[in-house]
N, C-alpha and C. Protein backbone atom coordinates (compact mmCIF):
# COMPACT_ATOMS: atom_id res chain seq x y z
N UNK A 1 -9.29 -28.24 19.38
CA UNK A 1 -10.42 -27.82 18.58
C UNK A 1 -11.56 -27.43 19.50
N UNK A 2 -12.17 -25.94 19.15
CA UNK A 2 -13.32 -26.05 19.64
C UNK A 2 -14.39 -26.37 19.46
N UNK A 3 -14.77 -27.77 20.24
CA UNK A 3 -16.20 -28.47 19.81
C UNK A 3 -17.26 -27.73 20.59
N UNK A 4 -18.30 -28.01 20.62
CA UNK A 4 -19.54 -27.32 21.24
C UNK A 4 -19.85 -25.95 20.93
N UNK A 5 -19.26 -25.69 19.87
CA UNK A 5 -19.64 -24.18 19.21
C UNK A 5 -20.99 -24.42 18.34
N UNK A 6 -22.02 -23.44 18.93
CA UNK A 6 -22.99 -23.76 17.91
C UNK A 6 -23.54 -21.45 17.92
N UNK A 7 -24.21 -22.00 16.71
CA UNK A 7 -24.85 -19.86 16.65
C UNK A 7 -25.35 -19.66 17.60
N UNK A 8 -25.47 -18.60 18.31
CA UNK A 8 -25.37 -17.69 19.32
C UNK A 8 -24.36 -17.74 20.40
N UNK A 9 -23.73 -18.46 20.47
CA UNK A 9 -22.38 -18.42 21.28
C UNK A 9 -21.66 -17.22 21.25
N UNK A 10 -21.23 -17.01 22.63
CA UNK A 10 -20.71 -15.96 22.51
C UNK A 10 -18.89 -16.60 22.13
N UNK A 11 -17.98 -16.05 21.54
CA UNK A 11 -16.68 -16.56 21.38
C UNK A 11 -15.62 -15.51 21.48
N UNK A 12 -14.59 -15.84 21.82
CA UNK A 12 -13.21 -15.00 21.76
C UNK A 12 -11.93 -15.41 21.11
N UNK A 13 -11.38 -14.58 20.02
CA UNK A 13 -10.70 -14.54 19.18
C UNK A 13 -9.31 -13.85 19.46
N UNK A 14 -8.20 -14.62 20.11
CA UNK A 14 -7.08 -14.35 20.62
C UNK A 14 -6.47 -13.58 19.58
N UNK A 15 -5.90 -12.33 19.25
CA UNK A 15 -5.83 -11.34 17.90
C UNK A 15 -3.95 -10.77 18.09
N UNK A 16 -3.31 -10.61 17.14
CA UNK A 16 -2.20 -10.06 17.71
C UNK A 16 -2.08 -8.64 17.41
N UNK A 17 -1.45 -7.77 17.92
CA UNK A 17 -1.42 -6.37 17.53
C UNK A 17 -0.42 -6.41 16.67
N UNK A 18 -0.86 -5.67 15.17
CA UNK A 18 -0.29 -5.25 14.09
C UNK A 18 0.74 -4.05 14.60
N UNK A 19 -0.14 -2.66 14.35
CA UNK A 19 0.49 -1.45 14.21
C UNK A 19 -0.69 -0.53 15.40
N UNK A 20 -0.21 0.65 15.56
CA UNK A 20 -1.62 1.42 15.82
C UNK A 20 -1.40 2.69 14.47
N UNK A 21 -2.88 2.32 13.91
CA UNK A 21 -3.41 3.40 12.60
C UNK A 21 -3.23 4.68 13.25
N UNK A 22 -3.86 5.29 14.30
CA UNK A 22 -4.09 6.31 14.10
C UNK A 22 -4.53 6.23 15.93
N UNK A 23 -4.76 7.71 16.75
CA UNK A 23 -4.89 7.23 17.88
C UNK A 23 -5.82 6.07 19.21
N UNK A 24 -6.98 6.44 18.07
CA UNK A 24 -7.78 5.77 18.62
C UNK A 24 -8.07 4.24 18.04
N UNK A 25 -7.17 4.11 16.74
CA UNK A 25 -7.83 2.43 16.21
C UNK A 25 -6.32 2.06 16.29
N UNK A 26 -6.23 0.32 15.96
CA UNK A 26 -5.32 -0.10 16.00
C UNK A 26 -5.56 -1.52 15.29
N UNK A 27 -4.37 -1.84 14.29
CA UNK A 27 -4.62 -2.99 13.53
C UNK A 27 -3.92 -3.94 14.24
N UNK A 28 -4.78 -5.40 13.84
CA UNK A 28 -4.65 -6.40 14.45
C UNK A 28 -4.54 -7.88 13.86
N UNK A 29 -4.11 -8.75 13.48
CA UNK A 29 -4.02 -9.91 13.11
C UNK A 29 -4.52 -11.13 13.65
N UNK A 30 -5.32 -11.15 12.81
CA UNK A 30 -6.28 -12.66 13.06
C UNK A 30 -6.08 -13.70 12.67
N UNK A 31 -5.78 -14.60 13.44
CA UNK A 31 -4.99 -15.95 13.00
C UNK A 31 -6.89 -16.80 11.98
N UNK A 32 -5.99 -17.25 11.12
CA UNK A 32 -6.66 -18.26 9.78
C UNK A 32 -7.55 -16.97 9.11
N UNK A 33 -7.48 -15.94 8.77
CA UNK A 33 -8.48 -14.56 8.32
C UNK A 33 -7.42 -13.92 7.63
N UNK A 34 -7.49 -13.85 6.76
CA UNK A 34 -6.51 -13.04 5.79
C UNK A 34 -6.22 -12.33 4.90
N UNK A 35 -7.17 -11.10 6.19
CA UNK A 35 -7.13 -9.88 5.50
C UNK A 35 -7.18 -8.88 6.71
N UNK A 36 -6.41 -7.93 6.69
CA UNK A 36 -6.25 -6.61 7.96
C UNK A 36 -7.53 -6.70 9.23
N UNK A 37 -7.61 -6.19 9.33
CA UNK A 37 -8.31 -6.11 10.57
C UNK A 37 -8.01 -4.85 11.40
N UNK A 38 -8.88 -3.83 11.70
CA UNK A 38 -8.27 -3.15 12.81
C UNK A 38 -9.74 -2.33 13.77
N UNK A 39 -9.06 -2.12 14.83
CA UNK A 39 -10.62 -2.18 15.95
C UNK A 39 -9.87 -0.84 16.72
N UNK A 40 -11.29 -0.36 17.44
CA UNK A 40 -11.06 0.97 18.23
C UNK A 40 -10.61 0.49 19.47
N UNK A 41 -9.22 1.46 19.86
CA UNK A 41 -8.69 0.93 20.85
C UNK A 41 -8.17 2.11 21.37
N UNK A 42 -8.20 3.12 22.76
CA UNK A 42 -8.50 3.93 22.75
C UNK A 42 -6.85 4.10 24.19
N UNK A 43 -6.32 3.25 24.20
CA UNK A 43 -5.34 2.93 25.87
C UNK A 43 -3.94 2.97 24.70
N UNK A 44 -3.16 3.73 25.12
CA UNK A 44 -1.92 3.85 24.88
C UNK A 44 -0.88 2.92 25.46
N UNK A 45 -1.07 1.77 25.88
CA UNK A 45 -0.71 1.03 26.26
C UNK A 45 -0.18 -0.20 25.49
N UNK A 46 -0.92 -0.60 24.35
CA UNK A 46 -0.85 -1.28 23.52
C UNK A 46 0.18 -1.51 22.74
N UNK A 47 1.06 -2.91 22.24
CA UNK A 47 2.35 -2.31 22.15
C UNK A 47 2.65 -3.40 20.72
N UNK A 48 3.27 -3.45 20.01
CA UNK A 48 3.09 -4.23 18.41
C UNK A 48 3.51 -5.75 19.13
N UNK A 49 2.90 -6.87 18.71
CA UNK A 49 3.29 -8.05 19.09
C UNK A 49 2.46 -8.15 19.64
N UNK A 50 1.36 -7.47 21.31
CA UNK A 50 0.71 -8.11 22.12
C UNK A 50 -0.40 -8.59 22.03
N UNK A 51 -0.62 -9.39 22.44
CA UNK A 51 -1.82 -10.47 22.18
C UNK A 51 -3.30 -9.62 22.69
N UNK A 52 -3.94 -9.65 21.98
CA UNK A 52 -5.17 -8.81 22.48
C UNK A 52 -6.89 -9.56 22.23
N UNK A 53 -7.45 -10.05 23.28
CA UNK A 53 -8.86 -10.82 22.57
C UNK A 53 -10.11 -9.79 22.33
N UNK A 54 -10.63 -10.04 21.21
CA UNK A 54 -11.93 -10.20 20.87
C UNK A 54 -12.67 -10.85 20.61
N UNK A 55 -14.07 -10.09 21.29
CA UNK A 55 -15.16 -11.22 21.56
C UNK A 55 -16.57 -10.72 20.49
N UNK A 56 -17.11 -11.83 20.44
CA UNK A 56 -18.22 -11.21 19.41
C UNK A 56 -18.79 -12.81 19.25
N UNK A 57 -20.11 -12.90 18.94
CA UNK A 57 -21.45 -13.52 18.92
C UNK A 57 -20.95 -14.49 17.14
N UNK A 58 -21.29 -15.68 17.56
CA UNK A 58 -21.35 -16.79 16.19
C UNK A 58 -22.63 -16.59 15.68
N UNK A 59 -22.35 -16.24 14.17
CA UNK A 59 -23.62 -16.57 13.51
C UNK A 59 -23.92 -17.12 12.44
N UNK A 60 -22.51 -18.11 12.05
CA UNK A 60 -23.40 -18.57 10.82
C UNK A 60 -21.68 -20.01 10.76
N UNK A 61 -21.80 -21.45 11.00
CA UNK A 61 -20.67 -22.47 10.99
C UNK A 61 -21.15 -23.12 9.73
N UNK A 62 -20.09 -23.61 9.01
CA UNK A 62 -19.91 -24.02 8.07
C UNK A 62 -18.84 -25.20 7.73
N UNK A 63 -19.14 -26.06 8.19
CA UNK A 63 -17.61 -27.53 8.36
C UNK A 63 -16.71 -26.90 10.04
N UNK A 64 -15.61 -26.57 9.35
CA UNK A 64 -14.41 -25.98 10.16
C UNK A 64 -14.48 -24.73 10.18
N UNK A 65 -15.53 -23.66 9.44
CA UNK A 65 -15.16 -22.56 9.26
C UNK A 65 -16.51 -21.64 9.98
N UNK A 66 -16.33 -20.52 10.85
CA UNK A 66 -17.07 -19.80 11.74
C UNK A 66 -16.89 -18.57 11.59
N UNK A 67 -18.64 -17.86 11.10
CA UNK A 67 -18.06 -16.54 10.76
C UNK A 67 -18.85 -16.00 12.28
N UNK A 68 -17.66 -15.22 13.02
CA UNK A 68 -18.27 -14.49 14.25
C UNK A 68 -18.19 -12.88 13.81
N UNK A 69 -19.58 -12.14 14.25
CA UNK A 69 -19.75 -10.88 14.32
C UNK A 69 -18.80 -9.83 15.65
N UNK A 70 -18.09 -9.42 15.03
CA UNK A 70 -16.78 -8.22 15.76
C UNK A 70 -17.31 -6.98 15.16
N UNK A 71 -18.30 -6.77 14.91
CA UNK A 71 -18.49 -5.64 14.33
C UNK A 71 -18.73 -5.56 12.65
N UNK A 72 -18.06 -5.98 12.33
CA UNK A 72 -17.98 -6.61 11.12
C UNK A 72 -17.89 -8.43 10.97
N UNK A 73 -18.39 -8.79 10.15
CA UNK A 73 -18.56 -10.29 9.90
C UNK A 73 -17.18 -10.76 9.90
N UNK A 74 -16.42 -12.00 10.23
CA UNK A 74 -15.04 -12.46 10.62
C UNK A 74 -15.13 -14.00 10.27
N UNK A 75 -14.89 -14.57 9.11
CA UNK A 75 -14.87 -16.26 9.39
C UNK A 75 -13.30 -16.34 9.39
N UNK A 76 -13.45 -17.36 10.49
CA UNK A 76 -12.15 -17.85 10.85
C UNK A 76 -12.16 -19.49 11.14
N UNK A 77 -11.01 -19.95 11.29
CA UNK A 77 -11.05 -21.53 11.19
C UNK A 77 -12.05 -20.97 13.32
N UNK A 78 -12.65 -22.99 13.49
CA UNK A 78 -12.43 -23.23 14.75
C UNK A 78 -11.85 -23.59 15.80
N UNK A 79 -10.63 -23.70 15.07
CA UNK A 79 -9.47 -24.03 16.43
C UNK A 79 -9.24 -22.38 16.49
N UNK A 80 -9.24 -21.92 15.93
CA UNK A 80 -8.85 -20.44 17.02
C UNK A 80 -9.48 -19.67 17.50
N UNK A 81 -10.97 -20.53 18.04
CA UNK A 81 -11.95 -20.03 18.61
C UNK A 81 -11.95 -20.87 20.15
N UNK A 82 -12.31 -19.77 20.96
CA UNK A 82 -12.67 -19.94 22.71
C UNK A 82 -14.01 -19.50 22.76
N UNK A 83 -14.86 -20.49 23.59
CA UNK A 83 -15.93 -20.41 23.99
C UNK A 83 -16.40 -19.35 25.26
N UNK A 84 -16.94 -18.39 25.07
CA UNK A 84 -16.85 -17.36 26.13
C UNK A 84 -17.98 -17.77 27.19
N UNK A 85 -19.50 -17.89 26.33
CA UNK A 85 -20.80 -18.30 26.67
C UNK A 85 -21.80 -19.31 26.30
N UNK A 86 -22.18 -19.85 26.01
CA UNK A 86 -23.09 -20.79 25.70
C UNK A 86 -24.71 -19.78 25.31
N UNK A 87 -24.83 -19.98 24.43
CA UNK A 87 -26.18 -19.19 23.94
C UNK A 87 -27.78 -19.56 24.62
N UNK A 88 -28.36 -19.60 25.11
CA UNK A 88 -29.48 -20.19 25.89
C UNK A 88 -30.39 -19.20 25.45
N UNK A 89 -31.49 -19.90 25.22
CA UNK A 89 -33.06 -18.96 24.36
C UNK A 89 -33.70 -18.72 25.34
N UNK A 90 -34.65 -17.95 25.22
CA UNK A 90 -35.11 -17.50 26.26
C UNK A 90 -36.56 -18.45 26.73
N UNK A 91 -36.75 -18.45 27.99
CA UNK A 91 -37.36 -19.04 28.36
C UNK A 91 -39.15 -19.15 28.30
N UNK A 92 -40.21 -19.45 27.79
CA UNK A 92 -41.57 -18.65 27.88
C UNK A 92 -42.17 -19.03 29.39
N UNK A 93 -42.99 -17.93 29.61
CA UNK A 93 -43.17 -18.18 30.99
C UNK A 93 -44.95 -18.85 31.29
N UNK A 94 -45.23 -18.29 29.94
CA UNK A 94 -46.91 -18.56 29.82
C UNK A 94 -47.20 -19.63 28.32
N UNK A 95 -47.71 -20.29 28.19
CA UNK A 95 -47.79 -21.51 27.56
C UNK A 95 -48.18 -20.30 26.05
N UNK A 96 -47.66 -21.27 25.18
CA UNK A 96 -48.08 -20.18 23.71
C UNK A 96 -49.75 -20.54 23.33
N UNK A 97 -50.20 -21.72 24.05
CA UNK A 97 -51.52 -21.90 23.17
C UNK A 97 -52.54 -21.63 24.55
N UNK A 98 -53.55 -20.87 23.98
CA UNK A 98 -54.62 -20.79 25.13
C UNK A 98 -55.08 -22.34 25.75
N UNK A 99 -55.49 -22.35 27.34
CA UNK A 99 -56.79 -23.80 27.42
C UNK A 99 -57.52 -23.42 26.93
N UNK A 100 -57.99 -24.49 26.62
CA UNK A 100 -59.37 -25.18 26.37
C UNK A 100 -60.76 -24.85 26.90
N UNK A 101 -61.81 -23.92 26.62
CA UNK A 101 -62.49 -24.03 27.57
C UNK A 101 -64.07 -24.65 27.30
């Protein structure tokens, strides 16, 4: 299971190759998501069966269930999520409230 998933994480979604649609897209199967899926994929290389990841930004957990942005919104369970990045806010460099004078 992946623990330490929280929103803005970046994550990767191990995907299997369906079919290829058409030359440039190609459908793909997303384990616990169950419904088609298919992404621009542009390498003739690609072959039905092979395992292919996508990555895309968490934005919204719910128990066990994580919808990550691929372009389109994606909830999928969290065990078939990999942690790519850790989300870190940005830092301020100058205090938000004026001194005192």
């Amino acid at each position: 299971m992946a623990k330490g998933i929280h929103i803005g994480d970046e994550v990767a979604i191990t995907a299997t190759v369906r079919r290829r649609v058409t030359e440039d897209r190609v459908s793909v199967s997303i384990p616990s998501y169950g419904f088609p899926h298919s992404i621009v994929d542009r390498t003739s290389t690609v072959k039905k069966g092979q395992p292919i990841e996508l990555v895309g930004d968490v934005t919204s957990i719910d128990g066990e269930w994580v919808t990550v942005n691929l372009g389109v919104p994606v909830t999928v369970n969290m065990d078939t999520l990999r942690l790519v990045t850790s989300y870190k806010p940005p830092t301020r460099k100058a205090p938000l409230v004026d001194k005192a004078t």
